[in-house]
C-alpha atoms as a PDB file:
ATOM      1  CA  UNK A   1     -75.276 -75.566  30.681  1.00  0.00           C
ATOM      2  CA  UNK A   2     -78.018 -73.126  29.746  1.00  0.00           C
ATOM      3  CA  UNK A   3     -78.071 -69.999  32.403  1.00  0.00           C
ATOM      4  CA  UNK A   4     -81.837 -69.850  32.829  1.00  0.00           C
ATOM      5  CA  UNK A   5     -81.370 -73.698  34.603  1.00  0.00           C
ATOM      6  CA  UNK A   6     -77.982 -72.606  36.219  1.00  0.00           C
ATOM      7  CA  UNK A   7     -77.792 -69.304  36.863  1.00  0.00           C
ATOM      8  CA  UNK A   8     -74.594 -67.482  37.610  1.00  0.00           C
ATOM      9  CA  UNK A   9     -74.692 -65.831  41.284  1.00  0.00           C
ATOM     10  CA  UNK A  10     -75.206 -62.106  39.557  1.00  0.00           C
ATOM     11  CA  UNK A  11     -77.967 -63.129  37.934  1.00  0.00           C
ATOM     12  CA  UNK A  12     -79.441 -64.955  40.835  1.00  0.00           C
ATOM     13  CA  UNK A  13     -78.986 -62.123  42.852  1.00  0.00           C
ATOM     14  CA  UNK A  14     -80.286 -59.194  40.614  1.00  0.00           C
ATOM     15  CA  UNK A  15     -83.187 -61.175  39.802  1.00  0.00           C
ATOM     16  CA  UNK A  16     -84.196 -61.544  43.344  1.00  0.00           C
ATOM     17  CA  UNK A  17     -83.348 -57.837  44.064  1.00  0.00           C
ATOM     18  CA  UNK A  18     -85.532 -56.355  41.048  1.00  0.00           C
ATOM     19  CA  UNK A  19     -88.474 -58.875  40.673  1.00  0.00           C
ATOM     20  CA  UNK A  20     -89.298 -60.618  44.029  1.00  0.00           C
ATOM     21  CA  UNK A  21     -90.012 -57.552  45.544  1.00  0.00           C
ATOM     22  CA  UNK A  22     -93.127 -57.405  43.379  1.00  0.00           C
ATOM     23  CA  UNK A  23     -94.605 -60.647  44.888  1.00  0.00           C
ATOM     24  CA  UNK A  24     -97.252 -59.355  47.189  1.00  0.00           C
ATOM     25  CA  UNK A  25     -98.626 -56.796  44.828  1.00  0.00           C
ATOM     26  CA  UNK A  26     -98.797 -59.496  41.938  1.00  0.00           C
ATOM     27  CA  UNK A  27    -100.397 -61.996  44.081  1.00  0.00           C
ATOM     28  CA  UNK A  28    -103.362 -59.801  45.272  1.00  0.00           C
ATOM     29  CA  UNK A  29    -103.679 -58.352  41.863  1.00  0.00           C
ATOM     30  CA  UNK A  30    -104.177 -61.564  40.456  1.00  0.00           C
ATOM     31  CA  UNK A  31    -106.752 -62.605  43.326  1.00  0.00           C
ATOM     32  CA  UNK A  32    -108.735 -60.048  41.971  1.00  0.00           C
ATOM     33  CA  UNK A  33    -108.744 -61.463  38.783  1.00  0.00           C
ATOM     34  CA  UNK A  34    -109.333 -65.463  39.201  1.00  0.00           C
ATOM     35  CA  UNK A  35    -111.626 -68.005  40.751  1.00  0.00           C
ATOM     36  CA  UNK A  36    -109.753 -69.231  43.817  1.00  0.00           C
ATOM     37  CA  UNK A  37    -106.408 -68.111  45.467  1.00  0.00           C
ATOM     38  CA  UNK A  38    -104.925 -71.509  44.271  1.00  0.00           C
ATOM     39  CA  UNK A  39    -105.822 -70.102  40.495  1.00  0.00           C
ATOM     40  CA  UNK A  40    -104.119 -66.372  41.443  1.00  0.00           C
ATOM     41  CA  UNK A  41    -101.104 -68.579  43.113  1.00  0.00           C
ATOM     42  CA  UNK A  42    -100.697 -70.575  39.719  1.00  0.00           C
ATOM     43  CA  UNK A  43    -101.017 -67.555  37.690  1.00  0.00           C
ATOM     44  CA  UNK A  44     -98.180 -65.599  39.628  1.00  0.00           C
ATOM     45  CA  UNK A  45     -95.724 -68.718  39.819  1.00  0.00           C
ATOM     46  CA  UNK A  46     -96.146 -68.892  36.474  1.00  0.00           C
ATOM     47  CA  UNK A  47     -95.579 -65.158  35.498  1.00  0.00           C
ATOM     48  CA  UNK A  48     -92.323 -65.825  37.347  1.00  0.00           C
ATOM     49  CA  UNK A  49     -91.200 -68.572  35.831  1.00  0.00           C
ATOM     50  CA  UNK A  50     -91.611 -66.322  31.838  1.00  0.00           C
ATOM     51  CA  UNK A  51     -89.893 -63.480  34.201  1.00  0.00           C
ATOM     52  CA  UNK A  52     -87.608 -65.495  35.245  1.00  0.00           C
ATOM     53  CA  UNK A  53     -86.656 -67.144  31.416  1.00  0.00           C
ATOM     54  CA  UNK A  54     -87.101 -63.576  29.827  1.00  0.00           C
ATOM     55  CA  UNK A  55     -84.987 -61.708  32.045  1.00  0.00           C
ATOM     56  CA  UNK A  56     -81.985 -60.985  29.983  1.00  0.00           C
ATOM     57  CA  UNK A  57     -84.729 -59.210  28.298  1.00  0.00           C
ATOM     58  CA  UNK A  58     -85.145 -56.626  30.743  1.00  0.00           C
ATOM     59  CA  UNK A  59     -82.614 -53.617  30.002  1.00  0.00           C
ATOM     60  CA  UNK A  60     -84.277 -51.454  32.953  1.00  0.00           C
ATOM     61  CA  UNK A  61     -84.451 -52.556  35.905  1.00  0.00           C
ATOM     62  CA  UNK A  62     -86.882 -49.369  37.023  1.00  0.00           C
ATOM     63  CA  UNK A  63     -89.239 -50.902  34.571  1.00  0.00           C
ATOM     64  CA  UNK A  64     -89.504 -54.250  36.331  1.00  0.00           C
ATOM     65  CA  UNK A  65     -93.021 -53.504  37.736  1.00  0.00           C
ATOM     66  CA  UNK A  66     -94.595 -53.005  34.535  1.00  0.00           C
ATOM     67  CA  UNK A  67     -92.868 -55.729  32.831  1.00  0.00           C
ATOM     68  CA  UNK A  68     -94.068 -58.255  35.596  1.00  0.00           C
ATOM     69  CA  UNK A  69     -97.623 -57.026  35.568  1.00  0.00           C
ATOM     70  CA  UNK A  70     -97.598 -57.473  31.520  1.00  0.00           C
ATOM     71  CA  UNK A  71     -96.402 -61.059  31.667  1.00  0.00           C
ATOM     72  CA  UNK A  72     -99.170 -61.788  34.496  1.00  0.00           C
ATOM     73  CA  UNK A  73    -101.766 -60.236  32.737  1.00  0.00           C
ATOM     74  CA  UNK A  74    -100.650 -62.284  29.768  1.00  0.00           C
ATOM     75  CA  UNK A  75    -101.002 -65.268  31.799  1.00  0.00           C
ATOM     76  CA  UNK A  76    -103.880 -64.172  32.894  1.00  0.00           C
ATOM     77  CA  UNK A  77    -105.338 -64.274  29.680  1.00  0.00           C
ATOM     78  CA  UNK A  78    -104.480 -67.408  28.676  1.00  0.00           C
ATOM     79  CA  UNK A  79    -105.766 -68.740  31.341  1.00  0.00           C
ATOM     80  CA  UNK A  80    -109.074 -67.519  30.907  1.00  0.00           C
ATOM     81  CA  UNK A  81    -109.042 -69.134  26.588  1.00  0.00           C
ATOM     82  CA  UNK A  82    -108.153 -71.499  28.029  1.00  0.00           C
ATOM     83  CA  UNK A  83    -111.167 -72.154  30.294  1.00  0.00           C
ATOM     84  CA  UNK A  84    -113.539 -70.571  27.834  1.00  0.00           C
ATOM     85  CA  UNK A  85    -112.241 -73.490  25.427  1.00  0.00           C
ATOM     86  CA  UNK A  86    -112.753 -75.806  28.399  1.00  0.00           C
ATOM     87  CA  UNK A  87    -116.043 -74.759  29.501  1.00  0.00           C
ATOM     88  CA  UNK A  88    -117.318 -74.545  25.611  1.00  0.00           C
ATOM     89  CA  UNK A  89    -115.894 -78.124  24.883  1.00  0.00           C
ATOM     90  CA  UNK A  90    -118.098 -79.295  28.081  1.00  0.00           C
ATOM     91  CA  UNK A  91    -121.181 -78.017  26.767  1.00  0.00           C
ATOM     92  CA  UNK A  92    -120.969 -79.445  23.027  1.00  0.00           C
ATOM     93  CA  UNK A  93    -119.970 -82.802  24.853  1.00  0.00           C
ATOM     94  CA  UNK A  94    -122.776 -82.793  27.178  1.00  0.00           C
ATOM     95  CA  UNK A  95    -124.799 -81.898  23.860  1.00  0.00           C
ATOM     96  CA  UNK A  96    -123.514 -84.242  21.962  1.00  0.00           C
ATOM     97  CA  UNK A  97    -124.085 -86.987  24.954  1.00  0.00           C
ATOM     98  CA  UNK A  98    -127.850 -85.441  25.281  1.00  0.00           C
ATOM     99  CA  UNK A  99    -128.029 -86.198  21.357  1.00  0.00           C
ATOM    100  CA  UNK A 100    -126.929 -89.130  21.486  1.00  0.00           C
ATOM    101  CA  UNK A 101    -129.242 -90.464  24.450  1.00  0.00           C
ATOM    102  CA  UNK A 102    -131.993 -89.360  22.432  1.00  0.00           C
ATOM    103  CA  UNK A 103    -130.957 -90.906  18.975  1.00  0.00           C
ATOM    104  CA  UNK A 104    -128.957 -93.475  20.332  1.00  0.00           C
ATOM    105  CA  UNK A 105    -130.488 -96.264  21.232  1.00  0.00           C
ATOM    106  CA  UNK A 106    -134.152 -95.548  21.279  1.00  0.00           C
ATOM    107  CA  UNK A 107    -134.393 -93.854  17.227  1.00  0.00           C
ATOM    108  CA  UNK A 108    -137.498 -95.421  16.020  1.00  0.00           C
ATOM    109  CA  UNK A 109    -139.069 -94.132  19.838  1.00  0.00           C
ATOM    110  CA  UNK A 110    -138.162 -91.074  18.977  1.00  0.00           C
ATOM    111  CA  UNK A 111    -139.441 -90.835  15.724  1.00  0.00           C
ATOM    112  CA  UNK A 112    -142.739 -92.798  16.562  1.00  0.00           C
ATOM    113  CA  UNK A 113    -143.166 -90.019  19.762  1.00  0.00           C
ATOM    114  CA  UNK A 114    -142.928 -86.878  17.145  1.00  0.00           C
ATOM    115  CA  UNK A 115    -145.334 -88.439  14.705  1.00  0.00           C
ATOM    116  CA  UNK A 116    -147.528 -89.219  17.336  1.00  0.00           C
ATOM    117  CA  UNK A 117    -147.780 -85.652  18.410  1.00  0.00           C
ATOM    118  CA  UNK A 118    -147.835 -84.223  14.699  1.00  0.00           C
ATOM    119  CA  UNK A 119    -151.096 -84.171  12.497  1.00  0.00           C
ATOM    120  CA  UNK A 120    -151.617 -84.813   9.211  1.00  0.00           C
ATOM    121  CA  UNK A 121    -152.125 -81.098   8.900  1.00  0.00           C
ATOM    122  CA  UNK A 122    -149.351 -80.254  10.798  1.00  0.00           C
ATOM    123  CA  UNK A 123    -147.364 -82.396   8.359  1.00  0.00           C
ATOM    124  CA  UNK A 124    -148.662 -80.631   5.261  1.00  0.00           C
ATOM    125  CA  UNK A 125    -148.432 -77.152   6.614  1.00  0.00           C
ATOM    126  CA  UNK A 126    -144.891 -77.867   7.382  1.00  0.00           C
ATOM    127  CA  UNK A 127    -144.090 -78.859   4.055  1.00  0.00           C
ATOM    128  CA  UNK A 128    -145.914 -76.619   1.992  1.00  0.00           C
ATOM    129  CA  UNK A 129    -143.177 -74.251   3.906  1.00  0.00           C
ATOM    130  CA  UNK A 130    -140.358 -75.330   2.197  1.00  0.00           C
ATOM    131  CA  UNK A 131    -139.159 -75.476  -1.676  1.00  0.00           C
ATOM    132  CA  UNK A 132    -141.331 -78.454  -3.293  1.00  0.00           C
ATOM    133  CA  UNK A 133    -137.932 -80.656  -4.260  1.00  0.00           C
ATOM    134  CA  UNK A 134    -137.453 -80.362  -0.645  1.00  0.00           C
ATOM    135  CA  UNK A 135    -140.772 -81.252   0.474  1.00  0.00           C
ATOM    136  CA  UNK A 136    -141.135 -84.213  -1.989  1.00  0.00           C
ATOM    137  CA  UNK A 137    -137.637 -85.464  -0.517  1.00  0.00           C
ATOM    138  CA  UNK A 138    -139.223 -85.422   3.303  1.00  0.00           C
ATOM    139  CA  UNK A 139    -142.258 -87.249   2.449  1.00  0.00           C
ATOM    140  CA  UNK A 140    -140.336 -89.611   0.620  1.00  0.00           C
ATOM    141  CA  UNK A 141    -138.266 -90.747   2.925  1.00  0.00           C
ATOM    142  CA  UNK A 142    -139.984 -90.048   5.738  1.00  0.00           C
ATOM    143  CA  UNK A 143    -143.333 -90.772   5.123  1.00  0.00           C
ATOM    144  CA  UNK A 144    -143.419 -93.031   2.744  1.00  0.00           C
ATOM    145  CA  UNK A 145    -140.122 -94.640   3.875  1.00  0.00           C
ATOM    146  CA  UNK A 146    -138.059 -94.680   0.920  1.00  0.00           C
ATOM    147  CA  UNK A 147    -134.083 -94.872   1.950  1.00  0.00           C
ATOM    148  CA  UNK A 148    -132.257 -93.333  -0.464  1.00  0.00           C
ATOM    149  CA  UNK A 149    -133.698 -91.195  -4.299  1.00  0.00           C
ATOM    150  CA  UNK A 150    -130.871 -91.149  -7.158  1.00  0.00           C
ATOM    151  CA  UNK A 151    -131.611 -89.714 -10.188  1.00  0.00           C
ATOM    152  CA  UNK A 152    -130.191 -92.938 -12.223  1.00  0.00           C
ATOM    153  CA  UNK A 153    -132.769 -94.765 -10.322  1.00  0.00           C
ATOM    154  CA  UNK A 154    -136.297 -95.725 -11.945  1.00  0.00           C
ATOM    155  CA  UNK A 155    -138.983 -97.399 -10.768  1.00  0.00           C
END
């Protein structure tokens, strides 16, 4: 059996002797640090658990402090990616849901809406803005409805 899952007693007992003394003082460190208390909770449960598997790592036990607040931190960190990631994949879905509600369904309202609010002018000055090929392309398509433009196509 693997001694992280069944620990000897010695190993049991140092563990509790060196690192659970640093509870409190994680805990409210990491309250500082997150949301909720439920967030600072998670973090420091799961600092203990990498102390916990690393701890045949730690040669000092005076050092046991500092080691402890480096793995929290560590989770710490994580954490917040990981929300950052979370948050950021919210926002391009609720874009991409926002696109989609506009384009979706409704395309040719859309598109009629915009051309009702653009003039002729408008139209020009826009595309005397851009590179002629370009320009040619837009009102091709757009205005004059053509689909698709190879160049092995004549006629």
């Amino acid at each position: 059996m693997h001694a992280a899952i069944h620990p000897n007693n010695d190993i049991l007992m140092r563990f509790n002797a060196v690192i659970l003394p640093h509870v409190d003082r994680l805990l409210a460190f990491a309250k500082r640090r997150t949301d909720s208390v439920a967030d600072a909770e998670d973090a420091v449960q799961e600092a203990f658990l990498r102390a916990w598997l690393g701890f045949a790592d730690l040669r000092d036990d005076s050092k046991a402090r500092s080691w402890l607040y480096r793995i929290l931190r560590t989770v710490l960190s994580d954490e917040r990616e990981k929300k950052g990631r979370r948050r950021q994949l919210v926002s391009i879905t609720r874009l991409e849901d926002a696109h989609e509600e506009l384009v979706g369904g409704g395309r040719d309202a859309v598109f009629a809406e915009v051309m009702a609010r653009l003039t002729s002018e408008a139209v020009h000055e826009g595309l005397a803005t851009i590179p002629e090929d370009f320009a040619v392309a837009v009102e091709l398509h757009d205005i004059d409805g053509f689909l698709r433009w190879s160049p092995g196509s004549r006629g």
